[in-house]
Protein backbone atom coordinates (compact mmCIF):
# COMPACT_ATOMS: atom_id res chain seq x y z
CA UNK A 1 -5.10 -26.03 54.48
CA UNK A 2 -8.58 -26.03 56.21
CA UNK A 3 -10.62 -23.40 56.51
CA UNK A 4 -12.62 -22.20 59.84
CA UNK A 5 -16.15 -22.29 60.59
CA UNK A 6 -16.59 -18.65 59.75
CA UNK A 7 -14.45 -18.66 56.73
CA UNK A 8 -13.82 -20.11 53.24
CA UNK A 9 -10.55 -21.28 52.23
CA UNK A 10 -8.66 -17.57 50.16
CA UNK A 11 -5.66 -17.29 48.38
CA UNK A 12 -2.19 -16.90 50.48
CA UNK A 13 -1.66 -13.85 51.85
CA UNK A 14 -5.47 -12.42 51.52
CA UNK A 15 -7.86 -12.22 54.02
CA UNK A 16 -10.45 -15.02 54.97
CA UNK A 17 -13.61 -14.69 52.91
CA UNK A 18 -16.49 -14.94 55.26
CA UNK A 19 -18.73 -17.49 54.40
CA UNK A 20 -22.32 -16.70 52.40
CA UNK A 21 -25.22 -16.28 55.31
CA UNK A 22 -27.78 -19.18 54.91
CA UNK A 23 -30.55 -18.00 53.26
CA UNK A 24 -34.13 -17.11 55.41
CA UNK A 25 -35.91 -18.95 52.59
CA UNK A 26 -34.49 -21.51 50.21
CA UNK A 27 -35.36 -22.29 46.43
CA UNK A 28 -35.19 -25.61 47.09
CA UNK A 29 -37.59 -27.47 48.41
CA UNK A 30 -36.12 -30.15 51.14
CA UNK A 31 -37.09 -33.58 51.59
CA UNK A 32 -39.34 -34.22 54.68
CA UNK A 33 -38.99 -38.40 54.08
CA UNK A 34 -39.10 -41.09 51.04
CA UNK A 35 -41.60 -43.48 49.97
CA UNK A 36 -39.67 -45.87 48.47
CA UNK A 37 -37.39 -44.30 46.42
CA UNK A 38 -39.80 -41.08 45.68
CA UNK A 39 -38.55 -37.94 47.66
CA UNK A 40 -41.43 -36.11 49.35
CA UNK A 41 -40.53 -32.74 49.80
CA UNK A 42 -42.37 -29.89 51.95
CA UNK A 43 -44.09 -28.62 49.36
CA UNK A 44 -45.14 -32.12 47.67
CA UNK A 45 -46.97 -32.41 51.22
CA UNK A 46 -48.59 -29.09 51.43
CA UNK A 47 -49.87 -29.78 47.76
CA UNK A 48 -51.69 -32.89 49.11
CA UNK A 49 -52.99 -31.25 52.02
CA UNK A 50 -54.36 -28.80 49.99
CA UNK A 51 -55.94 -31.17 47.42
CA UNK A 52 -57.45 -32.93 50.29
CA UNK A 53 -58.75 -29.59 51.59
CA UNK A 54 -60.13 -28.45 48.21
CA UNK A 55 -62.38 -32.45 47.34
CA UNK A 56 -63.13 -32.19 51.03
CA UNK A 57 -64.59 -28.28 50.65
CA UNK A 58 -65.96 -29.56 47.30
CA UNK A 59 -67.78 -32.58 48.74
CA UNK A 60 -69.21 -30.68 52.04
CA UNK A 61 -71.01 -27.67 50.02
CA UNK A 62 -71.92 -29.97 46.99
CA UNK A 63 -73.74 -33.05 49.54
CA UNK A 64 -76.94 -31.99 49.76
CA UNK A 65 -78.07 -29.99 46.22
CA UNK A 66 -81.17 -27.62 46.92
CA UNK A 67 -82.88 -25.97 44.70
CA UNK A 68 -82.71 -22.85 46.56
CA UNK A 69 -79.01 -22.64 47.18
CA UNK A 70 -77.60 -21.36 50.78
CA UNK A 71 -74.45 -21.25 52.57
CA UNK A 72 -71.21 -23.13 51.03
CA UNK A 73 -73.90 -24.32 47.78
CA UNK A 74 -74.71 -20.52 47.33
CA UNK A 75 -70.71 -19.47 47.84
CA UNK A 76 -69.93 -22.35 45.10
CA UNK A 77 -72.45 -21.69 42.97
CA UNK A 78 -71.49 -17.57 42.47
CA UNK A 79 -68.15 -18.62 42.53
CA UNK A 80 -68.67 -20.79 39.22
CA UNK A 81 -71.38 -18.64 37.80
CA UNK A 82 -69.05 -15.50 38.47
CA UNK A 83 -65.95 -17.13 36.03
CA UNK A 84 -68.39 -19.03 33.66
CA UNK A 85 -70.02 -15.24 32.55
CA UNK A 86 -66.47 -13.60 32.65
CA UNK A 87 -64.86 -16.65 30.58
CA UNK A 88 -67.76 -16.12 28.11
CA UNK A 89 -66.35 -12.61 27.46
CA UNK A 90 -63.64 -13.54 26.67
CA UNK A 91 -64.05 -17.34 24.87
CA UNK A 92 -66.31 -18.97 22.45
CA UNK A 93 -69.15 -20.83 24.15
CA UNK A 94 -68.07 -24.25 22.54
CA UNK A 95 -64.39 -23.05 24.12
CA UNK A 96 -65.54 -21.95 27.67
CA UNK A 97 -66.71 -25.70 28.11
CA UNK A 98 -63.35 -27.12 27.02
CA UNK A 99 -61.51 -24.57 29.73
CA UNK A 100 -63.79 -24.01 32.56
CA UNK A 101 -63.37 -26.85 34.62
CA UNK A 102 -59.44 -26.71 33.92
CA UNK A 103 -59.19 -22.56 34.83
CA UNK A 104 -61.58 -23.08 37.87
CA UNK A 105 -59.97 -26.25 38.99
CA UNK A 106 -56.71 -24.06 38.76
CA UNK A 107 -57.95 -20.98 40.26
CA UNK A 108 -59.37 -22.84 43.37
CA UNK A 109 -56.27 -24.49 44.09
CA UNK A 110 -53.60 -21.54 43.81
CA UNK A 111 -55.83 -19.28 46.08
CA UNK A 112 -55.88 -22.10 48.81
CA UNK A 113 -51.91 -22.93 48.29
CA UNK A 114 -51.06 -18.95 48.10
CA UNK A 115 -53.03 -18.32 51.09
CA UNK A 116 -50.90 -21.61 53.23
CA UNK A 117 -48.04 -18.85 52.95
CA UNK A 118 -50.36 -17.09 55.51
CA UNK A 119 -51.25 -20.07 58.33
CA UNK A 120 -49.20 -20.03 61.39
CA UNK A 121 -47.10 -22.60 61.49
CA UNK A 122 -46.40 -23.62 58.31
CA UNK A 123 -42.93 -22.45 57.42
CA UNK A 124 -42.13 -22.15 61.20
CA UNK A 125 -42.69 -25.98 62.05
CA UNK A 126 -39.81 -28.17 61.25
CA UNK A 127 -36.11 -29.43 62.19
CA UNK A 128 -33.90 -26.41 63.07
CA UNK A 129 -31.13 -25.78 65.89
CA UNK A 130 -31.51 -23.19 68.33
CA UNK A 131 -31.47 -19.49 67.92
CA UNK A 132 -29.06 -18.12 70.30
CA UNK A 133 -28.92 -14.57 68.76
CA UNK A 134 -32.95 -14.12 69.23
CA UNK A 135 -34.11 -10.81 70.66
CA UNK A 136 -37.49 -12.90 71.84
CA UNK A 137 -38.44 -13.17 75.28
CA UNK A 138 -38.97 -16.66 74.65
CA UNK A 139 -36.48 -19.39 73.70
CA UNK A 140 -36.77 -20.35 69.46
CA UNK A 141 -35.63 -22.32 67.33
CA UNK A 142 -34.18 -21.41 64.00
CA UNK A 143 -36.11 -23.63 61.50
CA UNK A 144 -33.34 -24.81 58.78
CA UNK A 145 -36.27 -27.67 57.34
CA UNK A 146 -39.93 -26.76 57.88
CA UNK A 147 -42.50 -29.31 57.72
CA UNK A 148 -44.86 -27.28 55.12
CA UNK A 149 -43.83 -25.31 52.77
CA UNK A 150 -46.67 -22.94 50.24
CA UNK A 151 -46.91 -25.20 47.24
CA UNK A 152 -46.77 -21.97 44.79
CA UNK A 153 -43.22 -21.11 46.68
CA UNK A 154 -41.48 -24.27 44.84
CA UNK A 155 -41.14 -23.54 40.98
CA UNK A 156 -41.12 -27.05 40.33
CA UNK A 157 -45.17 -26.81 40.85
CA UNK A 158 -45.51 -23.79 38.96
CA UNK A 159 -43.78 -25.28 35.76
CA UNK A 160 -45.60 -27.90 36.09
CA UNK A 161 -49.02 -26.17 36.02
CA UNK A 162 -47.58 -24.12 32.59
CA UNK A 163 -46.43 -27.04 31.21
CA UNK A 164 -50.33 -28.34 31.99
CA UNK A 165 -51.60 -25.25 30.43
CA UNK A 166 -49.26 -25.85 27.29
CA UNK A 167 -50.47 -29.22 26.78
CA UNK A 168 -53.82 -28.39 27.01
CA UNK A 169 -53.70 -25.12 25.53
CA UNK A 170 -52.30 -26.71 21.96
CA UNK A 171 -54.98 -29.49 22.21
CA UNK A 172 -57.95 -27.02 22.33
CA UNK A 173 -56.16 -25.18 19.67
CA UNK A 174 -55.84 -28.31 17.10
CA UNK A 175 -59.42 -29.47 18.47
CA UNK A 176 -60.65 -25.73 17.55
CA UNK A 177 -59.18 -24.89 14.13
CA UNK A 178 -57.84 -28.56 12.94
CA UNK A 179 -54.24 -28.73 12.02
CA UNK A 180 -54.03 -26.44 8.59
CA UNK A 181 -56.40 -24.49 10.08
CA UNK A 182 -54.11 -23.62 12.84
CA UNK A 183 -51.31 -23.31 10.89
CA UNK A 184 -53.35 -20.48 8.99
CA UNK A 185 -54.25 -19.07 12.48
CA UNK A 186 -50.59 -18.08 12.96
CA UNK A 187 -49.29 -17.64 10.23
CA UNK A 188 -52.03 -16.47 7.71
CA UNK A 189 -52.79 -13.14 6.31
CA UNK A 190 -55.14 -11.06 8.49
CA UNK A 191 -56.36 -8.39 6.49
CA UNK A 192 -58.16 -7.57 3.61
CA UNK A 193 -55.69 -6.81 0.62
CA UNK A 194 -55.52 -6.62 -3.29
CA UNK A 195 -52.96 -9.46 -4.81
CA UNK A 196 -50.70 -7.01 -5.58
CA UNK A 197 -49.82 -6.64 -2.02
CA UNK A 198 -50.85 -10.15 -0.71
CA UNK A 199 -47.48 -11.43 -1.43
CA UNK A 200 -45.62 -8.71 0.65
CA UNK A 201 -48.43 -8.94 3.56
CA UNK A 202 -47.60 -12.56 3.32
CA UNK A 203 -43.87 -12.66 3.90
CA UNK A 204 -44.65 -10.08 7.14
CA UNK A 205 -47.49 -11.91 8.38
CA UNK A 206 -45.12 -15.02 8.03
CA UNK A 207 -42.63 -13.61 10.05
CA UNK A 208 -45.25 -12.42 12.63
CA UNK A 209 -46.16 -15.81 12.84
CA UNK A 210 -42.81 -17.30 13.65
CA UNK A 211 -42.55 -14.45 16.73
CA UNK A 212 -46.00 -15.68 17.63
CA UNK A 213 -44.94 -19.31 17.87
CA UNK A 214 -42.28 -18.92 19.68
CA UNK A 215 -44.36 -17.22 22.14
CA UNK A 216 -46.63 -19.92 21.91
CA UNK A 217 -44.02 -22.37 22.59
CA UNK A 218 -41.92 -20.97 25.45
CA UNK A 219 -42.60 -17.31 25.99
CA UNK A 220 -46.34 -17.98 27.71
CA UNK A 221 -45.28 -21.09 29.38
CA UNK A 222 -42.21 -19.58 31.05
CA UNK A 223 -43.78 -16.39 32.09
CA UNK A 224 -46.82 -17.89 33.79
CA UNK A 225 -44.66 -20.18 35.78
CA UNK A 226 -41.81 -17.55 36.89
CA UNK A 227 -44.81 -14.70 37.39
CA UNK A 228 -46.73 -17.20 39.92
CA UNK A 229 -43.43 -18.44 41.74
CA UNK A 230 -41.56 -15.26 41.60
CA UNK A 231 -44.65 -13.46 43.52
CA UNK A 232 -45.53 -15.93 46.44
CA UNK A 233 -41.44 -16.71 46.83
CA UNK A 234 -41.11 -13.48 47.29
CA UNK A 235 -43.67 -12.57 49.35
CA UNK A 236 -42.86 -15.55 51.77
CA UNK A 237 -39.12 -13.97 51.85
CA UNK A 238 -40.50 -10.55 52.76
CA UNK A 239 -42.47 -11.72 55.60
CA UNK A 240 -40.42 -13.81 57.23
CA UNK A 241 -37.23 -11.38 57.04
CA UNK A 242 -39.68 -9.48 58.61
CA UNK A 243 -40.77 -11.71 61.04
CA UNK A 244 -36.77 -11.75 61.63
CA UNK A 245 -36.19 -8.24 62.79
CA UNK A 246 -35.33 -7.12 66.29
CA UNK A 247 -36.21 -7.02 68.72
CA UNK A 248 -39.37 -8.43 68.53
CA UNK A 249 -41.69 -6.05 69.19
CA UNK A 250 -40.39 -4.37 65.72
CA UNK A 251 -41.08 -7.39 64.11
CA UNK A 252 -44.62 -7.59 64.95
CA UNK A 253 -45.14 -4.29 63.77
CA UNK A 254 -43.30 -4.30 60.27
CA UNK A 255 -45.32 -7.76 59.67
CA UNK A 256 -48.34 -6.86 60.36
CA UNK A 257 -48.75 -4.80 57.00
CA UNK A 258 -47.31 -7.53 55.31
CA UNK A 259 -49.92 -10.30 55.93
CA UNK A 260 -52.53 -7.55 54.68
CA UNK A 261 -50.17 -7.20 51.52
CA UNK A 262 -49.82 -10.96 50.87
CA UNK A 263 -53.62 -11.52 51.14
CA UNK A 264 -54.28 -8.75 48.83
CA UNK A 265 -51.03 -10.69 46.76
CA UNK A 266 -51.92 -14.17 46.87
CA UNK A 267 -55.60 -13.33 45.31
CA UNK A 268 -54.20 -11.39 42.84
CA UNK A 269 -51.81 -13.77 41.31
CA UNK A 270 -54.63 -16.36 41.00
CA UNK A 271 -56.72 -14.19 39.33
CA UNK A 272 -54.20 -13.41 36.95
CA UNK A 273 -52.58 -16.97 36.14
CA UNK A 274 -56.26 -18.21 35.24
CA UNK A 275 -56.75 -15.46 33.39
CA UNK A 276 -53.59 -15.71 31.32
CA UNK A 277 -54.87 -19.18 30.73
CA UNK A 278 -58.05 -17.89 29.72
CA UNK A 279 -56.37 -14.87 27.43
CA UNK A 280 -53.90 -17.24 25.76
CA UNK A 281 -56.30 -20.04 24.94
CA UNK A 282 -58.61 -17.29 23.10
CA UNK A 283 -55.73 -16.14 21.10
CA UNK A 284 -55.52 -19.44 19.37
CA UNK A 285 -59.48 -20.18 19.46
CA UNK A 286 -61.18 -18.07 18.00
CA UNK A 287 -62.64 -16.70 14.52
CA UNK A 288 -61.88 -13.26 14.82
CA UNK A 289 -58.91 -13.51 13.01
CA UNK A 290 -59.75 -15.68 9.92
CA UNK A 291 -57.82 -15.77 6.89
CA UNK A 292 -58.97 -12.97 4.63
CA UNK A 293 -59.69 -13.19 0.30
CA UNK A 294 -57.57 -11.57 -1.44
């Protein structure tokens, strides 16, 4: 038996099940062509665009060095001065030259590809059919595969950036503290103690170790990848079912807000994946927490 348009095949003598509406925004990022057999995707060509953008920014404000720095040299220059002194709060100096050019390099980029979520057109732009139930007073079309797509909006980027971060992250650790050394990092005693109790502090501290490598291992990775996606995804969803009320004058005026919100948003979430980065690299490089006597 074959269902209808509007509804999904349901057991004899039920009611038809109405089909599931087609999401406003998908998780999946679709494929805009191939080269060769490599799938580029929406967000795969946003991501270059914005890399382009970024050496192109880079290049233009870095041309010409003065030694009185002024427009886009003086903006670049606070910019890296601003995170070098607040990464030297937080890290060793040997450390903040390991992980500044990797946390600035990642800060720079997520602003610029939160802030695409924001340009007219991208999202909008694409294949689509026409959208006969509009409340416009102009003809649109309902865009089913858009042409750009935010880069931070497809998890696949985002995992890939923690997965970055956990490569690098373990290397600076082994680098800093050497392999036992590490090993005595997470697992060794912390405190000052008499040996009577060392072997009891041991066992705990042991155990607190364990919960701290498996933090290490997954919990950090996982939560800077879903925090970033989860946040942009979302906000992209919220504006554009915004953007989808009617008539249209009420969507105007419900988005309006919104952009504010997402700008305020898209910072934000930059701020705080580099300094996650930042946090969780100090955590395993550092001296503060050295093995004590007993």
């Amino acid at each position: 038996m074959k269902a209808s348009a509007e509804t999904a095949v349901a057991p004899t003598g039920s009611a038809p099940v109405p089909e599931m509406a087609e999401p406003l925004v998908t998780q999946i990022a679709p494929t805009i062509f191939h080269i060769g057999p490599v799938p580029v995707t929406n967000s795969m060509l946003c991501t270059w665009i914005v890399a382009a953008l970024i050496i192109f920014i880079v290049r233009i404000t870095t041309w010409k060095m003065k030694e009185v720095p002024s427009g886009g040299q003086n903006l670049m220059e606070a910019l890296i001065e601003g995170w070098e002194s607040l990464m030297g709060n937080v890290l060793e100096p040997k450390v903040v030259k390991w992980v500044f050019p990797f946390a600035m390099s990642f800060f720079i980029f997520i602003v610029i590809s939160n802030l695409t979520d924001l340009l007219p057109g991208v999202g909008s732009i694409g294949m689509g059919h026409a959208d006969k139930t509009s409340s416009l007073p102009f003809a649109i079309e309902h865009v089913t595969k858009p042409f750009f797509r935010p880069p931070t909006t497809d998890a696949n980027l985002t995992v890939a950036m923690a997965g970055i971060f956990f490569i690098m992250g373990l290397y600076w650790a082994l680098k800093f503290n050497g392999p036992v050394g590490l090993v005595k990092h997470v697992f060794g005693v912390k405190v000052e103690t008499n040996k009577w109790l060392y072997p009891l502090l041991l066992l705990l501290f042991i155990f607190i170790g364990v919960m701290e490598s498996f933090s290490i291992l997954f919990i950090r990775p996982v939560a800077l990848a879903l925090r970033l996606y989860g946040n942009i995804f979302g906000g992209e969803t919220m504006l554009t079912m915004a953007l989808s009320q009617k008539p249209w004058w009420f969507a105007v005026l419900v988005s309006i807000p919104g952009y504010f919100f997402e700008v305020v948003v898209c910072l934000l979430q930059a701020f705080v994946f580099t300094m996650l980065v930042v946090a969780f690299v100090g955590t395993l490089c550092t001296h503060a927490d050295e093995e004590h006597g007993h």
